[in-house]
PDB file of N, CA and C in Angstrom:
ATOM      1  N   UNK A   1     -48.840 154.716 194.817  1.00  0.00           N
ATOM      2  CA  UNK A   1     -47.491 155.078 194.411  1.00  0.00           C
ATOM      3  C   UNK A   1     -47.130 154.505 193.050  1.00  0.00           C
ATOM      4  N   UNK A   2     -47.645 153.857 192.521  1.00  0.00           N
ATOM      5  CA  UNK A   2     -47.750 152.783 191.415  1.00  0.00           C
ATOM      6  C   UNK A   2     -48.915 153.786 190.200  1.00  0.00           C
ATOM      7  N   UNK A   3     -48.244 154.341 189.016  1.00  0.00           N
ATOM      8  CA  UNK A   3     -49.262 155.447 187.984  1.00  0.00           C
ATOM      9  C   UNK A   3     -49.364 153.887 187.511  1.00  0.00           C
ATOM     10  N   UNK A   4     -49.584 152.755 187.395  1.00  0.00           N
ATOM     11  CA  UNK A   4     -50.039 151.925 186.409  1.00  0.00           C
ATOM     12  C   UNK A   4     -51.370 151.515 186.933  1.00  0.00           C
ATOM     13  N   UNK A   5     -51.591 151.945 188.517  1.00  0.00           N
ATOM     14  CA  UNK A   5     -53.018 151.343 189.092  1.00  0.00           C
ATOM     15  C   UNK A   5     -53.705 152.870 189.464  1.00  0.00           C
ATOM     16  N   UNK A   6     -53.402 153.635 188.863  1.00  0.00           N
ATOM     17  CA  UNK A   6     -54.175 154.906 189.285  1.00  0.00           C
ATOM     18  C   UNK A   6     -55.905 154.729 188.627  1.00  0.00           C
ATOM     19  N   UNK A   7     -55.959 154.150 187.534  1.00  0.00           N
ATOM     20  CA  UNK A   7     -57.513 153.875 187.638  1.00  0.00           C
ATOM     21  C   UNK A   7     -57.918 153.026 188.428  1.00  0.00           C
ATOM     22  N   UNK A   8     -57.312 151.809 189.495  1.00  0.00           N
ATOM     23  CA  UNK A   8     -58.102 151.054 190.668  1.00  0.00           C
ATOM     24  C   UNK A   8     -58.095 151.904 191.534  1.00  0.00           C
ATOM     25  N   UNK A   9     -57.159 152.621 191.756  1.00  0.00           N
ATOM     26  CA  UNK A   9     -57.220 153.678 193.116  1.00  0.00           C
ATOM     27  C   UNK A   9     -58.304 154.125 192.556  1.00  0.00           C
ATOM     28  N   UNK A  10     -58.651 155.176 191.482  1.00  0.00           N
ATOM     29  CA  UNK A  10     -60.107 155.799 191.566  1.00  0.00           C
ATOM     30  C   UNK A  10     -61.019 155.392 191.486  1.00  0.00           C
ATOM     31  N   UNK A  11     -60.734 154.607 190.954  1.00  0.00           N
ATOM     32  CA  UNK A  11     -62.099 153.715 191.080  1.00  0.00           C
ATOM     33  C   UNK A  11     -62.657 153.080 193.120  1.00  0.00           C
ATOM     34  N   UNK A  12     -61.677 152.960 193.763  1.00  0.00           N
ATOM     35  CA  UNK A  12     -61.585 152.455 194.913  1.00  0.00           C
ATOM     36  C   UNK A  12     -61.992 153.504 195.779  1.00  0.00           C
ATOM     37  N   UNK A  13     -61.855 154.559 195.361  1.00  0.00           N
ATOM     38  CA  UNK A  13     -62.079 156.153 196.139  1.00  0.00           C
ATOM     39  C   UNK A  13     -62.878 156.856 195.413  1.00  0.00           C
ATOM     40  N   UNK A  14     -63.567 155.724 194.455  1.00  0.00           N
ATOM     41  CA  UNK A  14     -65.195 156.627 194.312  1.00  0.00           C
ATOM     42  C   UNK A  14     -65.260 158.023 193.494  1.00  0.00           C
ATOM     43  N   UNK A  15     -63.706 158.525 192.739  1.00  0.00           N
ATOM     44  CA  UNK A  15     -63.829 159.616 191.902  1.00  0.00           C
ATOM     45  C   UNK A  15     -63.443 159.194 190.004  1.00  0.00           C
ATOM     46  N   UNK A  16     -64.339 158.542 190.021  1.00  0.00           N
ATOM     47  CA  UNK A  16     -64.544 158.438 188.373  1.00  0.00           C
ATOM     48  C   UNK A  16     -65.757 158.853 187.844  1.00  0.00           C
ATOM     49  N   UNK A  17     -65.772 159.529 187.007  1.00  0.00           N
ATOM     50  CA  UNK A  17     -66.326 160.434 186.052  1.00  0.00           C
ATOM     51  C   UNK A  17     -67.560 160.001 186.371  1.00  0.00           C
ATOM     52  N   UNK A  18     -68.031 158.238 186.032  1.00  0.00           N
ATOM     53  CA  UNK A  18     -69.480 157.773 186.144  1.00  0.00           C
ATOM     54  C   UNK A  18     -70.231 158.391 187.814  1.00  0.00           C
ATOM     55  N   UNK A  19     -69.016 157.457 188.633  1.00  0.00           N
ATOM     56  CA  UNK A  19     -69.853 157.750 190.214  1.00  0.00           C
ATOM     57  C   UNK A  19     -69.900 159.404 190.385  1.00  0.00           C
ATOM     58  N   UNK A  20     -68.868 160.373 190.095  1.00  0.00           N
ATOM     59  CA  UNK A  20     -69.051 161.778 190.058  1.00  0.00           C
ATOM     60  C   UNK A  20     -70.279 162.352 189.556  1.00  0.00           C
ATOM     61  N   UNK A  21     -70.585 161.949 188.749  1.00  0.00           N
ATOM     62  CA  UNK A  21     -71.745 162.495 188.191  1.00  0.00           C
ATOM     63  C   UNK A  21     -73.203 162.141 188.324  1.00  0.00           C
ATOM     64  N   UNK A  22     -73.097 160.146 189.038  1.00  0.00           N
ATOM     65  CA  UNK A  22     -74.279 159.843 189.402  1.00  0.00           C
ATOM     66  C   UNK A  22     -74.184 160.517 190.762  1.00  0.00           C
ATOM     67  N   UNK A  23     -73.312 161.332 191.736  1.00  0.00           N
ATOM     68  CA  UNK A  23     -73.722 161.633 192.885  1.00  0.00           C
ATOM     69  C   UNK A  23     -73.662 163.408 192.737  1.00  0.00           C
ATOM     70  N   UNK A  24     -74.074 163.799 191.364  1.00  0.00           N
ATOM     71  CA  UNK A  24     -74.578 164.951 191.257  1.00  0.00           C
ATOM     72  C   UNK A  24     -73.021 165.825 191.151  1.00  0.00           C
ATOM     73  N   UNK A  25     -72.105 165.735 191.555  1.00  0.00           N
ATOM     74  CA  UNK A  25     -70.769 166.388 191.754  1.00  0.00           C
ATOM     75  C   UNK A  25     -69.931 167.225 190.425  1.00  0.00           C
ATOM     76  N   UNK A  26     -70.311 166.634 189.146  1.00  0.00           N
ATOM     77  CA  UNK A  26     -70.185 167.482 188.219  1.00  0.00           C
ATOM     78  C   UNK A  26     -71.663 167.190 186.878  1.00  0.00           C
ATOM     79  N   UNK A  27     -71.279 168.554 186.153  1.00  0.00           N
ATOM     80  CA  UNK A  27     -72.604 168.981 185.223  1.00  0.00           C
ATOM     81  C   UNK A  27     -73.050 167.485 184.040  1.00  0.00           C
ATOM     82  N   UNK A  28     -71.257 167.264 183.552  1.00  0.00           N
ATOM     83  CA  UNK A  28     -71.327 166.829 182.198  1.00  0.00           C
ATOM     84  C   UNK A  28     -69.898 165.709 182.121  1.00  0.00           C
ATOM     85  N   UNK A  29     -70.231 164.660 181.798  1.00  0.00           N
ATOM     86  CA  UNK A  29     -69.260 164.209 181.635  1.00  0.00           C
ATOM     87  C   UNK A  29     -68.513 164.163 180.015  1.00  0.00           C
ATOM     88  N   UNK A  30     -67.563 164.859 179.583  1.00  0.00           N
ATOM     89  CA  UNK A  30     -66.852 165.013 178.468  1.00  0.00           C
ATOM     90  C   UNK A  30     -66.298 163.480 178.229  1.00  0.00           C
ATOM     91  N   UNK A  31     -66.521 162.621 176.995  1.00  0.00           N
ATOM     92  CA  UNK A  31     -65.710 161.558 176.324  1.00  0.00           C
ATOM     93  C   UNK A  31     -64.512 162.019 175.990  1.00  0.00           C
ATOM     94  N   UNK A  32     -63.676 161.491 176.268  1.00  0.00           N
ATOM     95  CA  UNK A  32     -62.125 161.765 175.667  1.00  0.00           C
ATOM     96  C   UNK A  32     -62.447 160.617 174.551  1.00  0.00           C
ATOM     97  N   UNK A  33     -61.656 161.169 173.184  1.00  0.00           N
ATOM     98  CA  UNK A  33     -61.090 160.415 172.127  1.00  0.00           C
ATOM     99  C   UNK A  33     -60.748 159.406 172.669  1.00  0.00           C
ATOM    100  N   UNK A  34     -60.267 158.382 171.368  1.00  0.00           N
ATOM    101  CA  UNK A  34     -60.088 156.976 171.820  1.00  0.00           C
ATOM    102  C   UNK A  34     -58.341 157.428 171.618  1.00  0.00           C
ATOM    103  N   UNK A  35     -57.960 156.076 173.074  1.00  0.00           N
ATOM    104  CA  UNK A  35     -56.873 156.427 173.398  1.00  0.00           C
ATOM    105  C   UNK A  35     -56.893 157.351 174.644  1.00  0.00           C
ATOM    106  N   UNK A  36     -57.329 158.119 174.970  1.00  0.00           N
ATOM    107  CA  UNK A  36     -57.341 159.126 175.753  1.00  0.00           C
ATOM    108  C   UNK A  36     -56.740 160.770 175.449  1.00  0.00           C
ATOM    109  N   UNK A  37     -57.038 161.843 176.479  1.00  0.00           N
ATOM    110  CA  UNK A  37     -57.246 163.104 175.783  1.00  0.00           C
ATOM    111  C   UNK A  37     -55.715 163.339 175.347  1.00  0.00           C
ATOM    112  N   UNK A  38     -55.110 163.243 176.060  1.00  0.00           N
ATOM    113  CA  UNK A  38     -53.423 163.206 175.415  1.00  0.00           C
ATOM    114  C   UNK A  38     -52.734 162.521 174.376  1.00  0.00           C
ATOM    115  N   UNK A  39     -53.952 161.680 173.771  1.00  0.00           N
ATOM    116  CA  UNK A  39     -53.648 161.082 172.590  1.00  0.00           C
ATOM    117  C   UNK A  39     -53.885 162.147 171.582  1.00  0.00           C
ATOM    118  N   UNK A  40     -54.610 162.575 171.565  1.00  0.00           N
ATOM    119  CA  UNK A  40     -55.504 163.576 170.814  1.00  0.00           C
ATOM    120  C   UNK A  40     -55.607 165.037 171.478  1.00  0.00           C
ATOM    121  N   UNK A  41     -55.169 165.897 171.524  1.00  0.00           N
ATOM    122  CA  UNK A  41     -55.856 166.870 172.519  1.00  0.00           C
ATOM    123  C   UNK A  41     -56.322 167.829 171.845  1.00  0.00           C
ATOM    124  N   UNK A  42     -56.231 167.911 170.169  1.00  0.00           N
ATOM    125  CA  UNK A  42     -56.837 169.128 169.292  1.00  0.00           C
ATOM    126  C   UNK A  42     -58.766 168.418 169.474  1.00  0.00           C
ATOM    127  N   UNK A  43     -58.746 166.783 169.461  1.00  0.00           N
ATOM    128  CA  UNK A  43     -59.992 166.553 169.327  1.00  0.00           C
ATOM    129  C   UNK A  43     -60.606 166.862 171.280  1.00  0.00           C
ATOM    130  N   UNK A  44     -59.803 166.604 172.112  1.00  0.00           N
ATOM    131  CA  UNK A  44     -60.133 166.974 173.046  1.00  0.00           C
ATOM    132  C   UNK A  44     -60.612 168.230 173.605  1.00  0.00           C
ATOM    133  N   UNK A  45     -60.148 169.124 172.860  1.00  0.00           N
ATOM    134  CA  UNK A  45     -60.336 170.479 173.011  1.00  0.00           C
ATOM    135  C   UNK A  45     -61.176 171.253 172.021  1.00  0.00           C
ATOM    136  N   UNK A  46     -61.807 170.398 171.122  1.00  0.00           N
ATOM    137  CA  UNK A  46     -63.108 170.909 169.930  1.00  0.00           C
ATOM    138  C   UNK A  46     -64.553 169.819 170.888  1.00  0.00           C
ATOM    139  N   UNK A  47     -64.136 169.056 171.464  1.00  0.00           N
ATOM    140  CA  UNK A  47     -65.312 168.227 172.275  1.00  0.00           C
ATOM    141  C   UNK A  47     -65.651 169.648 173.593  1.00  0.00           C
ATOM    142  N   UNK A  48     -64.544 170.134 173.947  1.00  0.00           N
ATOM    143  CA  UNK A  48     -64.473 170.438 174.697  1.00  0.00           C
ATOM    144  C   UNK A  48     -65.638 171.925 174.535  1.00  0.00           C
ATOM    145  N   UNK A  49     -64.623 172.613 173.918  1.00  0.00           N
ATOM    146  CA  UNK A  49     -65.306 173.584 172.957  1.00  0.00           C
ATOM    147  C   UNK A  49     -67.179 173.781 173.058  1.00  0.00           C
ATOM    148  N   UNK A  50     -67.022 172.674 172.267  1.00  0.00           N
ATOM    149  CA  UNK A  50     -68.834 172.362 171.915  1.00  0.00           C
ATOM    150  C   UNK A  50     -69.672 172.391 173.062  1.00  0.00           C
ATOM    151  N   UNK A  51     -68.948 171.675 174.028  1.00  0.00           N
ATOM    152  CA  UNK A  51     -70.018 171.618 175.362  1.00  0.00           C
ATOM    153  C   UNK A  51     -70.300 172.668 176.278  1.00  0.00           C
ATOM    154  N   UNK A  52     -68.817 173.561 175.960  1.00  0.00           N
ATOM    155  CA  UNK A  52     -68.920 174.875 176.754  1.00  0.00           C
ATOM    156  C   UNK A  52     -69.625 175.542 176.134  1.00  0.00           C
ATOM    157  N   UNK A  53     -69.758 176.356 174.835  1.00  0.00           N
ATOM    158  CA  UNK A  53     -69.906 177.058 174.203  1.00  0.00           C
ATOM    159  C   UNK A  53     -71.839 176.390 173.854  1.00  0.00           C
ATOM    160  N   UNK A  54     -72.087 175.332 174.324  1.00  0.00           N
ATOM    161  CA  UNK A  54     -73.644 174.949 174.479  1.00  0.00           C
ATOM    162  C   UNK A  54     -74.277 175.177 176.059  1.00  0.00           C
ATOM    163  N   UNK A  55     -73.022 175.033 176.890  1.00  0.00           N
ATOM    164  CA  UNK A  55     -74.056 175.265 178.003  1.00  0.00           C
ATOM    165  C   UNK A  55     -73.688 176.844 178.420  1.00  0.00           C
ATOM    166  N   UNK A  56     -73.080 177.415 177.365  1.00  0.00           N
ATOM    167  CA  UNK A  56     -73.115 179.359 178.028  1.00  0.00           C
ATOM    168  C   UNK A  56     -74.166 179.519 177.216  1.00  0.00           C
ATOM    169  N   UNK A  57     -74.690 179.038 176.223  1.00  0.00           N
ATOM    170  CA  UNK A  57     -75.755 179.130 175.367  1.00  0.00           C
ATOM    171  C   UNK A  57     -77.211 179.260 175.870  1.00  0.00           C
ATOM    172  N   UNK A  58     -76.818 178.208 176.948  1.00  0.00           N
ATOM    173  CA  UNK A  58     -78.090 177.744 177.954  1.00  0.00           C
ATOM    174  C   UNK A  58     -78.249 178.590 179.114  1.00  0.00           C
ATOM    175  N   UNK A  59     -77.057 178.789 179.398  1.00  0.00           N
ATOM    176  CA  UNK A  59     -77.301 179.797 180.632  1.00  0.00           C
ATOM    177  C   UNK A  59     -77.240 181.339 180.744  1.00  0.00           C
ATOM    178  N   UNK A  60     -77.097 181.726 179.318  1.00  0.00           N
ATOM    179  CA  UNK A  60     -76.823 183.332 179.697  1.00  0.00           C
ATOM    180  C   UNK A  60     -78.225 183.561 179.072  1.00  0.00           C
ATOM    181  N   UNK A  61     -79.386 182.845 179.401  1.00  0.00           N
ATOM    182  CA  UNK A  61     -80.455 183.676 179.388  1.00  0.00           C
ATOM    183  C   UNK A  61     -80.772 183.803 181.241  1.00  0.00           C
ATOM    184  N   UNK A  62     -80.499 183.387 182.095  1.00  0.00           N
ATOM    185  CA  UNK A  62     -80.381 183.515 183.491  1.00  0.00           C
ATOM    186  C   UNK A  62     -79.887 184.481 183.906  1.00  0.00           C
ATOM    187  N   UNK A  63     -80.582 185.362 184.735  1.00  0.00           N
ATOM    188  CA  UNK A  63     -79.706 186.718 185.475  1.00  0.00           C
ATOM    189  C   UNK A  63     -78.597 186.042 186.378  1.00  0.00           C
ATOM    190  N   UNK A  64     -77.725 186.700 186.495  1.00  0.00           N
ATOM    191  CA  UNK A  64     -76.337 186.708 186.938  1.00  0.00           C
ATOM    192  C   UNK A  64     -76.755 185.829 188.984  1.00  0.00           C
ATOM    193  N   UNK A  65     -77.903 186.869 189.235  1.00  0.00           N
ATOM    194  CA  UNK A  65     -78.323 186.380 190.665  1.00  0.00           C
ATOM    195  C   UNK A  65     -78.844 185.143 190.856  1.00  0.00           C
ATOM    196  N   UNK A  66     -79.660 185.062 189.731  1.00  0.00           N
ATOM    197  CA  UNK A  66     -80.310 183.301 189.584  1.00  0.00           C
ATOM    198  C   UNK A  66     -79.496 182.026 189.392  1.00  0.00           C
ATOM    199  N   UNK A  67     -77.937 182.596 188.628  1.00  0.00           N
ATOM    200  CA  UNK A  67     -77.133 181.345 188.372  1.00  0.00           C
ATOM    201  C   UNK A  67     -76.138 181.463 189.955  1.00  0.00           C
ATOM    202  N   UNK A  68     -75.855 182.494 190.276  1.00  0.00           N
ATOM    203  CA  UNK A  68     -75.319 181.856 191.863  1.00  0.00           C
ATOM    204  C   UNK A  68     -75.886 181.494 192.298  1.00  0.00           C
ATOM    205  N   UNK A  69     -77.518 181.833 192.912  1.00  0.00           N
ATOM    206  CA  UNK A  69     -78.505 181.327 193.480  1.00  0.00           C
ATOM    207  C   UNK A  69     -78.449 179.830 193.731  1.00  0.00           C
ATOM    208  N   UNK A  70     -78.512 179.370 192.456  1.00  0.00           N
ATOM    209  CA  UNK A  70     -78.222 177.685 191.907  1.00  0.00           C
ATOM    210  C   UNK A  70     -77.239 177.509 192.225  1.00  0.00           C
ATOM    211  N   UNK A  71     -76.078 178.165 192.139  1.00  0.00           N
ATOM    212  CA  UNK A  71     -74.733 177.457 192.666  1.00  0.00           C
ATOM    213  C   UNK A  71     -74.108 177.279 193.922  1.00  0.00           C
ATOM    214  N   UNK A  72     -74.970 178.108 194.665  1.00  0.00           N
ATOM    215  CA  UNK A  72     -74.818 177.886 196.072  1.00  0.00           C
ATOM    216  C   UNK A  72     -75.577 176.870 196.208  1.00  0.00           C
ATOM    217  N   UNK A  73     -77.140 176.803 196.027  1.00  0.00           N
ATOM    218  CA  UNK A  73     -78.225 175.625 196.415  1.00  0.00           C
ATOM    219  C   UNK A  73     -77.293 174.632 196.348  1.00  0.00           C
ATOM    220  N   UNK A  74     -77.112 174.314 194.919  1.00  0.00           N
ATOM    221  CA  UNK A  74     -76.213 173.153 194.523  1.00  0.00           C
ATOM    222  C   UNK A  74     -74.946 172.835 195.661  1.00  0.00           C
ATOM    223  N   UNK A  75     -73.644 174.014 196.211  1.00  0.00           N
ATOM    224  CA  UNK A  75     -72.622 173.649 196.754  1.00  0.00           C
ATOM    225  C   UNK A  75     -73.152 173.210 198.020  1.00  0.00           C
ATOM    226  N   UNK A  76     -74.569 173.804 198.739  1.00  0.00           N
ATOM    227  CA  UNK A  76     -75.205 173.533 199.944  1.00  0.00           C
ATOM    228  C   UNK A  76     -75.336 172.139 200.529  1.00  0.00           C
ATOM    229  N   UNK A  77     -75.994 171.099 199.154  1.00  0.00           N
ATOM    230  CA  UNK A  77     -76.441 169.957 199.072  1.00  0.00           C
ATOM    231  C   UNK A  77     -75.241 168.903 198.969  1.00  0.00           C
ATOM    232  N   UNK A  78     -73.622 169.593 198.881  1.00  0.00           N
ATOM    233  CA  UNK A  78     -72.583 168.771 199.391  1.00  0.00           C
ATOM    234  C   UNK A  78     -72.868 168.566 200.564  1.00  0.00           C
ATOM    235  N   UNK A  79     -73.006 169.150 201.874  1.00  0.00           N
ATOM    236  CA  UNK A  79     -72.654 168.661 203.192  1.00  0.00           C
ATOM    237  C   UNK A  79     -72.247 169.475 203.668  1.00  0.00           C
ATOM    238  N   UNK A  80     -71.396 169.583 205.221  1.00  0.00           N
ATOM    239  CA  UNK A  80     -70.601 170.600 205.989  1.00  0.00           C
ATOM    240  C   UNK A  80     -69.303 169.776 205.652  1.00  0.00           C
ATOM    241  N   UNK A  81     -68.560 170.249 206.262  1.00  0.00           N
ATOM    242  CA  UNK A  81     -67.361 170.090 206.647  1.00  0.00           C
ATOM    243  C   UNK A  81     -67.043 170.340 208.309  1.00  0.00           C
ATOM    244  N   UNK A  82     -67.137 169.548 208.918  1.00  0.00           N
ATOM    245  CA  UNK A  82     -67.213 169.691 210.624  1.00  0.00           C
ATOM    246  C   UNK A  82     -65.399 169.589 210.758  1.00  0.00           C
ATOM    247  N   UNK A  83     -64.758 170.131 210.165  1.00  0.00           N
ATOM    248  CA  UNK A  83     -62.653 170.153 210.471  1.00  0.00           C
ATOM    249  C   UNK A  83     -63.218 171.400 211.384  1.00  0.00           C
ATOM    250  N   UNK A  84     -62.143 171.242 212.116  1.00  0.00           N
ATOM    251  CA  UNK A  84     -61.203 172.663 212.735  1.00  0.00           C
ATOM    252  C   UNK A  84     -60.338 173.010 212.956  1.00  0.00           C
TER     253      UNK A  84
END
């Protein structure tokens, strides 16, 4: 309830950028400018830019079937969800 400890909470619940990405959960981790991205958000959004515009680079030599293919494999290797 406290925005001044919202980085111990994430950090405490395991969703910061580092552990996200060492447990496979996202591609790329983007640096925000110093200060952070709302300090800056024209440089946030040319970082941003670059990384997209490199990995469509990378992937549109892949048929359309091969990159879901991967993206299911990939969503598979989360787990179930046993709710009902």
């Amino acid at each position: 309830k406290d925005s001044q400890k919202a980085d111990l909470a994430a950090q405490a619940m395991g969703i910061t950028a580092k552990r996200l990405s060492e447990l496979g959960l996202v591609d790329e981790v983007v640096q925000e400018p110093l200060g952070g991205a709302h300090r800056d958000p024209d440089a946030t959004a040319e970082a941003l830019r670059k990384i997209l515009a490199a990995r469509f680079r990378d992937l549109k030599v892949y048929a359309i079937e091969r990159l879901l293919s991967n993206r299911q494999e990939k969503l598979n290797q989360y787990g179930e969800y046993g709710g009902g």
